[in-house]
Protein backbone atom coordinates (compact mmCIF):
# COMPACT_ATOMS: atom_id res chain seq x y z
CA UNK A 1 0.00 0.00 0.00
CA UNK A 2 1.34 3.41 -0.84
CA UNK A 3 1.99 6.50 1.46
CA UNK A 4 -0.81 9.16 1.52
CA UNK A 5 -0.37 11.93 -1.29
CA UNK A 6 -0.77 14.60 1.52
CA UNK A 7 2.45 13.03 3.50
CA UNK A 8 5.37 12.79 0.59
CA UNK A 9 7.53 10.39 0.75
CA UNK A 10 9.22 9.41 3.70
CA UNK A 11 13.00 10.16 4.03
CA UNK A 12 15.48 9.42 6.91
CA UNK A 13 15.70 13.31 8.36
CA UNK A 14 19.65 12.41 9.36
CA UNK A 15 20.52 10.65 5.78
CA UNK A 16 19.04 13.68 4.30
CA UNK A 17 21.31 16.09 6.03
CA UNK A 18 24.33 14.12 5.24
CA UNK A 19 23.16 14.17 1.60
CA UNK A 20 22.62 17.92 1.33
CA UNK A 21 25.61 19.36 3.28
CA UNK A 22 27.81 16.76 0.99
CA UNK A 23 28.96 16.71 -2.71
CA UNK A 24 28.89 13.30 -4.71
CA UNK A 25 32.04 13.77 -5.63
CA UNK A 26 33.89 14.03 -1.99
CA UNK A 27 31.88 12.07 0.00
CA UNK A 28 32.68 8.94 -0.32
CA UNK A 29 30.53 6.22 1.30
CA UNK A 30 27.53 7.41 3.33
CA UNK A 31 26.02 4.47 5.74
CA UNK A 32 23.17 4.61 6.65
CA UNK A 33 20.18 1.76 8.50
CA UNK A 34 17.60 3.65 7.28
CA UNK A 35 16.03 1.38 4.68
CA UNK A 36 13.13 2.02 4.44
CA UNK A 37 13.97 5.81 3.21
CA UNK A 38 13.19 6.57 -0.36
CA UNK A 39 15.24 7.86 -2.71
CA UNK A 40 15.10 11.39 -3.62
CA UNK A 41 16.73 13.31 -6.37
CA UNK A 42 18.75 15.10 -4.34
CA UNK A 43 20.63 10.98 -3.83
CA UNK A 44 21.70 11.38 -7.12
CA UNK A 45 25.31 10.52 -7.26
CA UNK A 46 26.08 9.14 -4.55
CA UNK A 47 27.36 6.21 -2.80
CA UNK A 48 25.31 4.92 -0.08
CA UNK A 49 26.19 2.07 2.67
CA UNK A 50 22.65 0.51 2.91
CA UNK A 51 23.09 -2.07 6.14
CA UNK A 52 21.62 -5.30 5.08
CA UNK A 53 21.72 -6.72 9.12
CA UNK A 54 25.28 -7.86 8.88
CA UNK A 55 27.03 -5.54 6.97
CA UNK A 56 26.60 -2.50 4.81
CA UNK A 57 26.13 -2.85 1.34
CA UNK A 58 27.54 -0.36 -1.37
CA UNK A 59 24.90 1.20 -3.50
CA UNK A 60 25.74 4.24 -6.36
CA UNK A 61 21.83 6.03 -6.66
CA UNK A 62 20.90 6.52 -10.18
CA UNK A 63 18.08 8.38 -11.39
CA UNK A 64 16.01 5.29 -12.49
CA UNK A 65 16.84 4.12 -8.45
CA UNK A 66 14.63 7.83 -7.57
CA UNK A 67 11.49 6.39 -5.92
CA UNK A 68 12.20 3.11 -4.78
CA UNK A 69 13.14 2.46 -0.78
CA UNK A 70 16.83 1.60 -0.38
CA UNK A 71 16.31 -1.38 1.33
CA UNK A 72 15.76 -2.98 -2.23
CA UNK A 73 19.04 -2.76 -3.45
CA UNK A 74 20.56 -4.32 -0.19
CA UNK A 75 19.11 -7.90 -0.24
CA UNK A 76 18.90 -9.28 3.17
CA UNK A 77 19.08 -13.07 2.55
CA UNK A 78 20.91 -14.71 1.09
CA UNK A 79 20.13 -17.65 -1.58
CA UNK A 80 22.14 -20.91 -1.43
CA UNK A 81 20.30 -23.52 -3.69
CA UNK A 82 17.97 -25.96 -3.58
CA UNK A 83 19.89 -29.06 -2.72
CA UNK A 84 19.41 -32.69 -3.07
CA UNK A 85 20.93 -35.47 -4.74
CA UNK A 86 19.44 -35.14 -8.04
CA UNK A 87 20.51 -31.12 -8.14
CA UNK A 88 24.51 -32.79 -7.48
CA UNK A 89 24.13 -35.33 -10.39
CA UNK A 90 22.94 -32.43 -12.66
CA UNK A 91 25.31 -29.67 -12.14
CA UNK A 92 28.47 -32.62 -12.40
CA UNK A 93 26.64 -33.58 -16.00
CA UNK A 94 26.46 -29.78 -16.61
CA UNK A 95 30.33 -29.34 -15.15
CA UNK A 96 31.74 -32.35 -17.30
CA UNK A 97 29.65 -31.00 -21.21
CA UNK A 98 31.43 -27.52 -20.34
CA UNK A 99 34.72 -29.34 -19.90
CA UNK A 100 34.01 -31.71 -22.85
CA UNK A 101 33.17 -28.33 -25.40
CA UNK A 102 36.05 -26.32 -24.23
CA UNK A 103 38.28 -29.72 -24.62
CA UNK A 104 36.72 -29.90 -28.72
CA UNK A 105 37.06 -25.95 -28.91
CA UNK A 106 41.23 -26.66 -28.04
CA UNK A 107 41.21 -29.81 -30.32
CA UNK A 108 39.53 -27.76 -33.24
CA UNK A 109 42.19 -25.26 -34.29
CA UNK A 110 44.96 -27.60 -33.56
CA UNK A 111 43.31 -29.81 -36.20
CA UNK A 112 42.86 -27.00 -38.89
CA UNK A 113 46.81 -26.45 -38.76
């Protein structure tokens, strides 16, 4: 559900300070836990530590970024893989055609010669 027209969009009142009495340029790496801050325009530029729970995660704001919270550029889980035994044998099949190709790709222009 989206914030009420009459409210704006919510931004962190201390990340917004940092960004305003900042340049892009010099600033370097701005962390911050607010994630659920949007972005603004005045973001633009910079390079913002977004804390994921463990650590803070390097994000440069782009214009297309303007309007989405910054907690969606700083995943908080993390995905393994599904596992099982089936997965195993299919990857090693996957592994061993990859080495098999790049094996006939070596073989091919020592043939030509």
């Amino acid at each position: 559900m989206s914030r009420s027209l009459k409210k704006g969009p919510f931004v962190d009142v201390k990340l917004l300070k940092k960004v305003l009495n900042s340049r892009p340029a010099s600033a370097g790496v701005i962390n911050t836990w607010a994630r659920r801050s949007q972005i603004s325009p005045e973001m633009v530029g910079f390079k913002l530590g977004v804390h994921n729970g463990k650590q803070h995660i390097e994000v440069l704001i782009t214009e297309e970024m303007v309007g989405h919270r910054l907690g969606e550029f700083s995943p908080t889980k993390r995905f393994v893989r599904h596992g099982g035994k089936m997965q195993k044998e299919m990857e090693q099949k996957k592994q061993q055609a990859e080495i098999a190709s790049a094996q006939a790709a070596k073989a091919a222009p020592a043939a030509k010669k």
